[in-house]
PDB file of N, CA and C in Angstrom:
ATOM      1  N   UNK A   1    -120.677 150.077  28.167  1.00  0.00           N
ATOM      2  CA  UNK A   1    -120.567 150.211  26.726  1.00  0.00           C
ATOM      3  C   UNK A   1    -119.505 151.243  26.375  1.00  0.00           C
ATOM      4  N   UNK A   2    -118.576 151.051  25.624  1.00  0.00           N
ATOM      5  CA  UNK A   2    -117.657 151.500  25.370  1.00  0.00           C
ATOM      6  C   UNK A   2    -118.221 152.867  24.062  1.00  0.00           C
ATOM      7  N   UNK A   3    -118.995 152.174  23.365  1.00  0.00           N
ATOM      8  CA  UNK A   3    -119.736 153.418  21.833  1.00  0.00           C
ATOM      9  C   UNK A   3    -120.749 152.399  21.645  1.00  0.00           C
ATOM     10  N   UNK A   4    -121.773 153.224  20.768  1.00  0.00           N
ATOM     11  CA  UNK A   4    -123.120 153.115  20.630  1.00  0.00           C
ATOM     12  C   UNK A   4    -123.114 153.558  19.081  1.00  0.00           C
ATOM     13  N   UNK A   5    -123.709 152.301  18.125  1.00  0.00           N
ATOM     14  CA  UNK A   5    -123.480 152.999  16.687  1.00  0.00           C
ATOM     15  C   UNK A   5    -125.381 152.499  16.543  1.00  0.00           C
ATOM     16  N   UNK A   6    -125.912 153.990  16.277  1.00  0.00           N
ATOM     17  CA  UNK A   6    -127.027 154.095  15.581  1.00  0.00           C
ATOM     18  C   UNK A   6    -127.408 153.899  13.995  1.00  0.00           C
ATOM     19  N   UNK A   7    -128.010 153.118  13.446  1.00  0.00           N
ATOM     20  CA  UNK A   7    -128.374 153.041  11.919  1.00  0.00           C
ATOM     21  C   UNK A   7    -130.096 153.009  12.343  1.00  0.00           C
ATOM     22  N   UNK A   8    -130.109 153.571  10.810  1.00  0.00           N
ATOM     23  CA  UNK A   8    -131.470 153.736  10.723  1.00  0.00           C
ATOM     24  C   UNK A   8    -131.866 153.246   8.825  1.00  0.00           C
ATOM     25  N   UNK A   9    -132.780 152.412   8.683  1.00  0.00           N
ATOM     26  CA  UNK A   9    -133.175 151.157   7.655  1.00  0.00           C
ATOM     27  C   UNK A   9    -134.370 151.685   6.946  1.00  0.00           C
ATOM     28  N   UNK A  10    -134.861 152.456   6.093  1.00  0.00           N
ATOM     29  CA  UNK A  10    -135.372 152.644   5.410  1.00  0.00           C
ATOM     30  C   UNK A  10    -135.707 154.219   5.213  1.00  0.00           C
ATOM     31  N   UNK A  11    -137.372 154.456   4.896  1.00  0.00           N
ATOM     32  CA  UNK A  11    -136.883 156.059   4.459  1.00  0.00           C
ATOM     33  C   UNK A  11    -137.961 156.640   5.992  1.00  0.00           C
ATOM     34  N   UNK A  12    -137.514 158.123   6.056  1.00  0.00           N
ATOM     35  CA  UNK A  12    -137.911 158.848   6.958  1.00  0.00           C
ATOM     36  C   UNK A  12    -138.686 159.920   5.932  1.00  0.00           C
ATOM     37  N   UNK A  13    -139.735 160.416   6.088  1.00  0.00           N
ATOM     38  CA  UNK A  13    -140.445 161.459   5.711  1.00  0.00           C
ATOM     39  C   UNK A  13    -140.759 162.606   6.460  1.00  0.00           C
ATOM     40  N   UNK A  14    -140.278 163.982   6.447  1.00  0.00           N
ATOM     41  CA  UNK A  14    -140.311 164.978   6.543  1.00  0.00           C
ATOM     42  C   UNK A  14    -141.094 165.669   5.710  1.00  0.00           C
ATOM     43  N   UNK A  15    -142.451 166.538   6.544  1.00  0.00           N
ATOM     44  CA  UNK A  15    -143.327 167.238   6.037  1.00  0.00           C
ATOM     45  C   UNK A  15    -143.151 169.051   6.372  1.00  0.00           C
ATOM     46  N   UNK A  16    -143.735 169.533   5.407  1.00  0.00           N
ATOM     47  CA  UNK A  16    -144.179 170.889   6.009  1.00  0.00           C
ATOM     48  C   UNK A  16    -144.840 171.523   4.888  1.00  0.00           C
ATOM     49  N   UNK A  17    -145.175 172.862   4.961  1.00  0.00           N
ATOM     50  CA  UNK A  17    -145.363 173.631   4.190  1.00  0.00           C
ATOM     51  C   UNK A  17    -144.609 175.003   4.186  1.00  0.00           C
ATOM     52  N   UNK A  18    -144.601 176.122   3.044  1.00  0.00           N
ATOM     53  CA  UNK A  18    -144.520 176.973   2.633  1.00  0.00           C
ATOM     54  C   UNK A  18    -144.800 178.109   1.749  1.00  0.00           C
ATOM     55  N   UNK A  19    -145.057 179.255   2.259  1.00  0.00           N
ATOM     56  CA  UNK A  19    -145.768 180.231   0.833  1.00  0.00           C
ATOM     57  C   UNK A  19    -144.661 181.080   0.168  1.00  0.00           C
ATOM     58  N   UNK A  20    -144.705 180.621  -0.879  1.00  0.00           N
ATOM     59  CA  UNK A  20    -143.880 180.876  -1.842  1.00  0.00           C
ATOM     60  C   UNK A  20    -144.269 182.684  -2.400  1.00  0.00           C
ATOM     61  N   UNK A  21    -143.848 183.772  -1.758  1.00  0.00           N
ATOM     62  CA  UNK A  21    -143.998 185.055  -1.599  1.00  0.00           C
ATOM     63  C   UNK A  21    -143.630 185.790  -2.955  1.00  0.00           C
ATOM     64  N   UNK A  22    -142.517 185.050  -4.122  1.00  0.00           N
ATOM     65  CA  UNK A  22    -142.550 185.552  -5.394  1.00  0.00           C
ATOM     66  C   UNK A  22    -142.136 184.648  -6.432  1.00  0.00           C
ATOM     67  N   UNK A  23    -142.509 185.688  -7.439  1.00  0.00           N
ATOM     68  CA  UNK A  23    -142.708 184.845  -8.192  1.00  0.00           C
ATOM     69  C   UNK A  23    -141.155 184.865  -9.497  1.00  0.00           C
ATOM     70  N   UNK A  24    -140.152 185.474  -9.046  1.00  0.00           N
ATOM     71  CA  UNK A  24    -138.627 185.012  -9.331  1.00  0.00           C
ATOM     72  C   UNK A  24    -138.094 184.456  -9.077  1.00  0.00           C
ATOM     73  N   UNK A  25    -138.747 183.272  -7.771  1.00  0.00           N
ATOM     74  CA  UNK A  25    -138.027 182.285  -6.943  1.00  0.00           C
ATOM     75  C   UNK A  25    -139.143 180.833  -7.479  1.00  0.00           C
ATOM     76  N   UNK A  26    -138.252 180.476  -8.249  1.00  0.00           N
ATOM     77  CA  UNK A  26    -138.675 178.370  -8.939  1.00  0.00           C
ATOM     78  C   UNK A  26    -138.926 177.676  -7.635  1.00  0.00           C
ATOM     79  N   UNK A  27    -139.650 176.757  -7.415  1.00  0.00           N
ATOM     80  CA  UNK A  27    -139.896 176.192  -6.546  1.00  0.00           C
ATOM     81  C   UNK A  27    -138.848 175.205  -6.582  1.00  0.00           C
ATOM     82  N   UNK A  28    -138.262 174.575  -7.676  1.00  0.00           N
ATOM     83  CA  UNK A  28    -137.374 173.729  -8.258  1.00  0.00           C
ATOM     84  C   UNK A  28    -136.093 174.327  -9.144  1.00  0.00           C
ATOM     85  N   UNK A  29    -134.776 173.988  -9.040  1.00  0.00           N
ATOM     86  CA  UNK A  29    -133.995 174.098 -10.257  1.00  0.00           C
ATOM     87  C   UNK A  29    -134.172 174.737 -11.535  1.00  0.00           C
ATOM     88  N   UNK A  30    -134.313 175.404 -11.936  1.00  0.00           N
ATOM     89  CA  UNK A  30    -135.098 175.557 -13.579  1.00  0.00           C
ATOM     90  C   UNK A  30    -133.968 175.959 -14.212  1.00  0.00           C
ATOM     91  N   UNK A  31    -133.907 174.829 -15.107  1.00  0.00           N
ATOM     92  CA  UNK A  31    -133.017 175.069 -16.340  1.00  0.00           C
ATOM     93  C   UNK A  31    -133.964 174.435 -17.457  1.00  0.00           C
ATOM     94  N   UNK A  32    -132.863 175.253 -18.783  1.00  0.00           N
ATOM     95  CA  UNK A  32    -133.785 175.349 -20.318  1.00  0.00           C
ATOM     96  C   UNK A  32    -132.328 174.779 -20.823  1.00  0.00           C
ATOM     97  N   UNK A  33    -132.743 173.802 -21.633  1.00  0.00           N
ATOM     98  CA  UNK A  33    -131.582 173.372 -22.457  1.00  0.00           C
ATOM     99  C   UNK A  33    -130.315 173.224 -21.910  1.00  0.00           C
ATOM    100  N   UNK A  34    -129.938 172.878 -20.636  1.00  0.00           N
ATOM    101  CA  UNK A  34    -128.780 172.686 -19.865  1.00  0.00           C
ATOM    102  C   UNK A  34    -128.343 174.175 -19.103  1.00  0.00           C
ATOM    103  N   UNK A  35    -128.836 175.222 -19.783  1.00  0.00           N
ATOM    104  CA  UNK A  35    -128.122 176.354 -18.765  1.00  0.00           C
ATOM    105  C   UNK A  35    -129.539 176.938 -17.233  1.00  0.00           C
ATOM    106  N   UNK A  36    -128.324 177.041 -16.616  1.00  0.00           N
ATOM    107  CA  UNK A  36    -129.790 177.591 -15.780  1.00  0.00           C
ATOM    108  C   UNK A  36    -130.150 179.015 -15.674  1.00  0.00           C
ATOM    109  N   UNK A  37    -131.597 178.827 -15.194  1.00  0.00           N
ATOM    110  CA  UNK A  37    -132.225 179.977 -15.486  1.00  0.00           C
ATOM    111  C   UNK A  37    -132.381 180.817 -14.316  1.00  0.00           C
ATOM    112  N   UNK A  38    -132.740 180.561 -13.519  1.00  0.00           N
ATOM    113  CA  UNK A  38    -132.429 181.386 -12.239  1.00  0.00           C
ATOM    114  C   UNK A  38    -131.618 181.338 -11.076  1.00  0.00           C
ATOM    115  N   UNK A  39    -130.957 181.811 -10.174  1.00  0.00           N
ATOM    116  CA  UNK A  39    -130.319 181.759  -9.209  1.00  0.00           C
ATOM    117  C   UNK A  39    -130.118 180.296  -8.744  1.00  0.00           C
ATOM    118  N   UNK A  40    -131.477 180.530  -7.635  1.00  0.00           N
ATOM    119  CA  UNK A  40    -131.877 179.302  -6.311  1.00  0.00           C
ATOM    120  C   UNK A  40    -133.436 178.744  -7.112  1.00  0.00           C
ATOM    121  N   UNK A  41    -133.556 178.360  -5.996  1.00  0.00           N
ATOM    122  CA  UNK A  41    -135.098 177.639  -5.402  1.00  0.00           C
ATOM    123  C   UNK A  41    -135.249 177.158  -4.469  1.00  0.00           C
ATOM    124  N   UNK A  42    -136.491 177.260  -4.207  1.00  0.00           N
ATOM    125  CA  UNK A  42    -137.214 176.920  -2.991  1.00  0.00           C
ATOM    126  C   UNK A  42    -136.596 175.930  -2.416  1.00  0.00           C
ATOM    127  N   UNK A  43    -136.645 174.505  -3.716  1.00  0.00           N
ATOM    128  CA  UNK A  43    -136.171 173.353  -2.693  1.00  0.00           C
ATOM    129  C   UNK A  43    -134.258 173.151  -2.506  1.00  0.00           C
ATOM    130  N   UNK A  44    -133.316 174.145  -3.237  1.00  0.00           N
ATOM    131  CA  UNK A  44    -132.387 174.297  -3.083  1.00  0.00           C
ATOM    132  C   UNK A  44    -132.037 175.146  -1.582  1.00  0.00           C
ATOM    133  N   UNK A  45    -133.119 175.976  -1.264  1.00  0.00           N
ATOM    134  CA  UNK A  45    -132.982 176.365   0.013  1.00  0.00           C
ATOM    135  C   UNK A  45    -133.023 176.109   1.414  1.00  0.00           C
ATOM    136  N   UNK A  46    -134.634 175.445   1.236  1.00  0.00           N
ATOM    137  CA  UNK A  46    -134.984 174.595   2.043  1.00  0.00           C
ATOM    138  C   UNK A  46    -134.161 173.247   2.285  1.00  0.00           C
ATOM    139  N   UNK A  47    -133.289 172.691   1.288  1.00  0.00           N
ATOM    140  CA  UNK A  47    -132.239 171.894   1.066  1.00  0.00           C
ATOM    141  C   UNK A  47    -131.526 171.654   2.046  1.00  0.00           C
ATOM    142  N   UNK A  48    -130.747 173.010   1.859  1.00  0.00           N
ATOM    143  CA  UNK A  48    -129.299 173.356   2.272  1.00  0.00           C
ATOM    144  C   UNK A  48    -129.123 173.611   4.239  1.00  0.00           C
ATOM    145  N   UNK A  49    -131.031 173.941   4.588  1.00  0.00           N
ATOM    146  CA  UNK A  49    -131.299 173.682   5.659  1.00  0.00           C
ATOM    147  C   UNK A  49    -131.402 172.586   6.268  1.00  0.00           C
ATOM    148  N   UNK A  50    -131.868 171.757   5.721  1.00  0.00           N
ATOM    149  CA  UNK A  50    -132.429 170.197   6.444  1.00  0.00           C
ATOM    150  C   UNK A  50    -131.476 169.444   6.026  1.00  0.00           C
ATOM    151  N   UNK A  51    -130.485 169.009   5.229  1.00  0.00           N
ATOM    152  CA  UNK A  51    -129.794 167.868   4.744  1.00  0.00           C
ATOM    153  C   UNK A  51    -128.609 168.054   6.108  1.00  0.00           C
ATOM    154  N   UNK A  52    -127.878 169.331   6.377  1.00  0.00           N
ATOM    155  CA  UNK A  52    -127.107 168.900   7.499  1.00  0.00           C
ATOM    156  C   UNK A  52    -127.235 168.258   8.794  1.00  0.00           C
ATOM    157  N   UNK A  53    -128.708 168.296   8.829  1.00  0.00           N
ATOM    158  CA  UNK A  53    -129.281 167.485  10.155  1.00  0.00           C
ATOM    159  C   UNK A  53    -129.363 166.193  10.004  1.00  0.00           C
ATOM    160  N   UNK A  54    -129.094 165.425   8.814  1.00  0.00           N
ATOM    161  CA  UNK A  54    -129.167 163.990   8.491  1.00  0.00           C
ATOM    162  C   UNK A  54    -127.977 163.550   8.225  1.00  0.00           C
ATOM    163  N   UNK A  55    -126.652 164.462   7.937  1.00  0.00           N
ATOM    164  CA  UNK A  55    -125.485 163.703   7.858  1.00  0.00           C
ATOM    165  C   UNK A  55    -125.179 163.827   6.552  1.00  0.00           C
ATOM    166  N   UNK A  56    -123.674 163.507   6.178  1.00  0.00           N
ATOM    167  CA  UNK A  56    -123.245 163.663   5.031  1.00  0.00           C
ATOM    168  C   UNK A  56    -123.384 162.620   3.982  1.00  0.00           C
ATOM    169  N   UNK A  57    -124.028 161.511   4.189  1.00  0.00           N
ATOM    170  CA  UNK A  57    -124.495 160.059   3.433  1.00  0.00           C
ATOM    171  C   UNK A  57    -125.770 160.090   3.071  1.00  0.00           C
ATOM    172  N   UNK A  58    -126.576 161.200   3.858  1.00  0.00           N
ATOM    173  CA  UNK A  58    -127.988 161.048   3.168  1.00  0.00           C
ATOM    174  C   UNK A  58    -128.698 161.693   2.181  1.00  0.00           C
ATOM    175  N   UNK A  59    -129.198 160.903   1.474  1.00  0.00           N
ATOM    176  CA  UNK A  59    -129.889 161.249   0.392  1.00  0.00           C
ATOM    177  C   UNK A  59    -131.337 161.813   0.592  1.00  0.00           C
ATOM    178  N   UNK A  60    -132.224 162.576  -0.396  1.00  0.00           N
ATOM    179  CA  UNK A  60    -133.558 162.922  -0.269  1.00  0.00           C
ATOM    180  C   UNK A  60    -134.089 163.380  -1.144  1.00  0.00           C
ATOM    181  N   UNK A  61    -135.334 163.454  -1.503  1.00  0.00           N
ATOM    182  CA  UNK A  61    -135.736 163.604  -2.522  1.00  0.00           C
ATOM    183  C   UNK A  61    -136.646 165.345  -1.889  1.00  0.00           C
ATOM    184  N   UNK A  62    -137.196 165.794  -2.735  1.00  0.00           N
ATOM    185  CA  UNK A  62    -137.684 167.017  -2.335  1.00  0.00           C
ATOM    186  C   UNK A  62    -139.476 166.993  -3.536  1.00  0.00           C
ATOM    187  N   UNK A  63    -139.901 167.233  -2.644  1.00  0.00           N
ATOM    188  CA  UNK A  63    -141.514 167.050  -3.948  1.00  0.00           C
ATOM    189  C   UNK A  63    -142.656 168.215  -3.187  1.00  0.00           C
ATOM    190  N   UNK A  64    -142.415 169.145  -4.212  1.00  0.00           N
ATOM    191  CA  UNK A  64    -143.160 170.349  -4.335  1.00  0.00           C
ATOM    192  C   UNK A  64    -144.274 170.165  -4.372  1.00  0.00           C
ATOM    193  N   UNK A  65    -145.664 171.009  -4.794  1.00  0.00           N
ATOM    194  CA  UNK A  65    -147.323 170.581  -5.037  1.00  0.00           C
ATOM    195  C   UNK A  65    -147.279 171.821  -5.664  1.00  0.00           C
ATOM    196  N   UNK A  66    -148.135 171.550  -6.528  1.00  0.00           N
ATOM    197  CA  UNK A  66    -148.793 172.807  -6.865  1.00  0.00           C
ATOM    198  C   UNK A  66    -147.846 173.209  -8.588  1.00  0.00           C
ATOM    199  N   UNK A  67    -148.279 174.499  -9.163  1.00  0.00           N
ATOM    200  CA  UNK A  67    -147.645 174.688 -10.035  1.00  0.00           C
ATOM    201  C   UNK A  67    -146.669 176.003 -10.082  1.00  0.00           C
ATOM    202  N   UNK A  68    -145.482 175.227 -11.392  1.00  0.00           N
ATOM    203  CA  UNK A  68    -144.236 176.802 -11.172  1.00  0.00           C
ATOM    204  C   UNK A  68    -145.303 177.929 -12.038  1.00  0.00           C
ATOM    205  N   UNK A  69    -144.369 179.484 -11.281  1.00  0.00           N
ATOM    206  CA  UNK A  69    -144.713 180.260 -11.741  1.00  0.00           C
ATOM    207  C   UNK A  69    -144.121 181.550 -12.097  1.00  0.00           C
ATOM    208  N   UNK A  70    -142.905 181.000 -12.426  1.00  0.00           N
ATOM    209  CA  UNK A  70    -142.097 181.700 -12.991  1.00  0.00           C
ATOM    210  C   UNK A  70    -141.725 182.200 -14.410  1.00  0.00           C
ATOM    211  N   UNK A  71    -142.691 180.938 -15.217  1.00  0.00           N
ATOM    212  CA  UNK A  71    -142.616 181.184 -16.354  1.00  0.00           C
ATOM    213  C   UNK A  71    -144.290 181.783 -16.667  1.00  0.00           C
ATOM    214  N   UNK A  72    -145.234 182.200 -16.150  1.00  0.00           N
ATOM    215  CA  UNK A  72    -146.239 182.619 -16.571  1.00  0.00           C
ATOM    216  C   UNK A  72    -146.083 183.995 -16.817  1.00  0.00           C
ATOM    217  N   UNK A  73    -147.067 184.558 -17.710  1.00  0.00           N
ATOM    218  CA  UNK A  73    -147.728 186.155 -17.799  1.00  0.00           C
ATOM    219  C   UNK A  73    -147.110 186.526 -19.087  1.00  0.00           C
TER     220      UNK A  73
END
């Protein structure tokens, strides 16, 4: 065999967890009326880790649990 081309046909699911240690860090994006409101987030972080291991074509969705708490108190 001269090359070997791998594809892969539908979706892959990646699990885990995490404790979210404060409460200035969105678990998600948070913007108000188009500007944003804080820095990062969780899943912008966790993101920026895992998407290079899948290649520059792949897409993913990211789905948090639980509730934000950045805007409480």
């Amino acid at each position: 065999l001269a090359s070997v081309k791998v594809s892969r046909v539908g979706a892959l699911i990646v699990a885990g967890r995490y404790a979210k240690m404060s409460r200035v860090l969105p678990q998600t994006p948070w913007f108000i009326d188009g500007e944003r409101k804080l820095e990062s987030s969780v899943e912008e972080l966790i993101s920026a880790r895992i998407a290079p291991l899948f290649g520059p074509n792949t897409t993913f969705t990211f789905v948090s649990s639980g509730r934000e708490d950045v805007d409480v108190r």
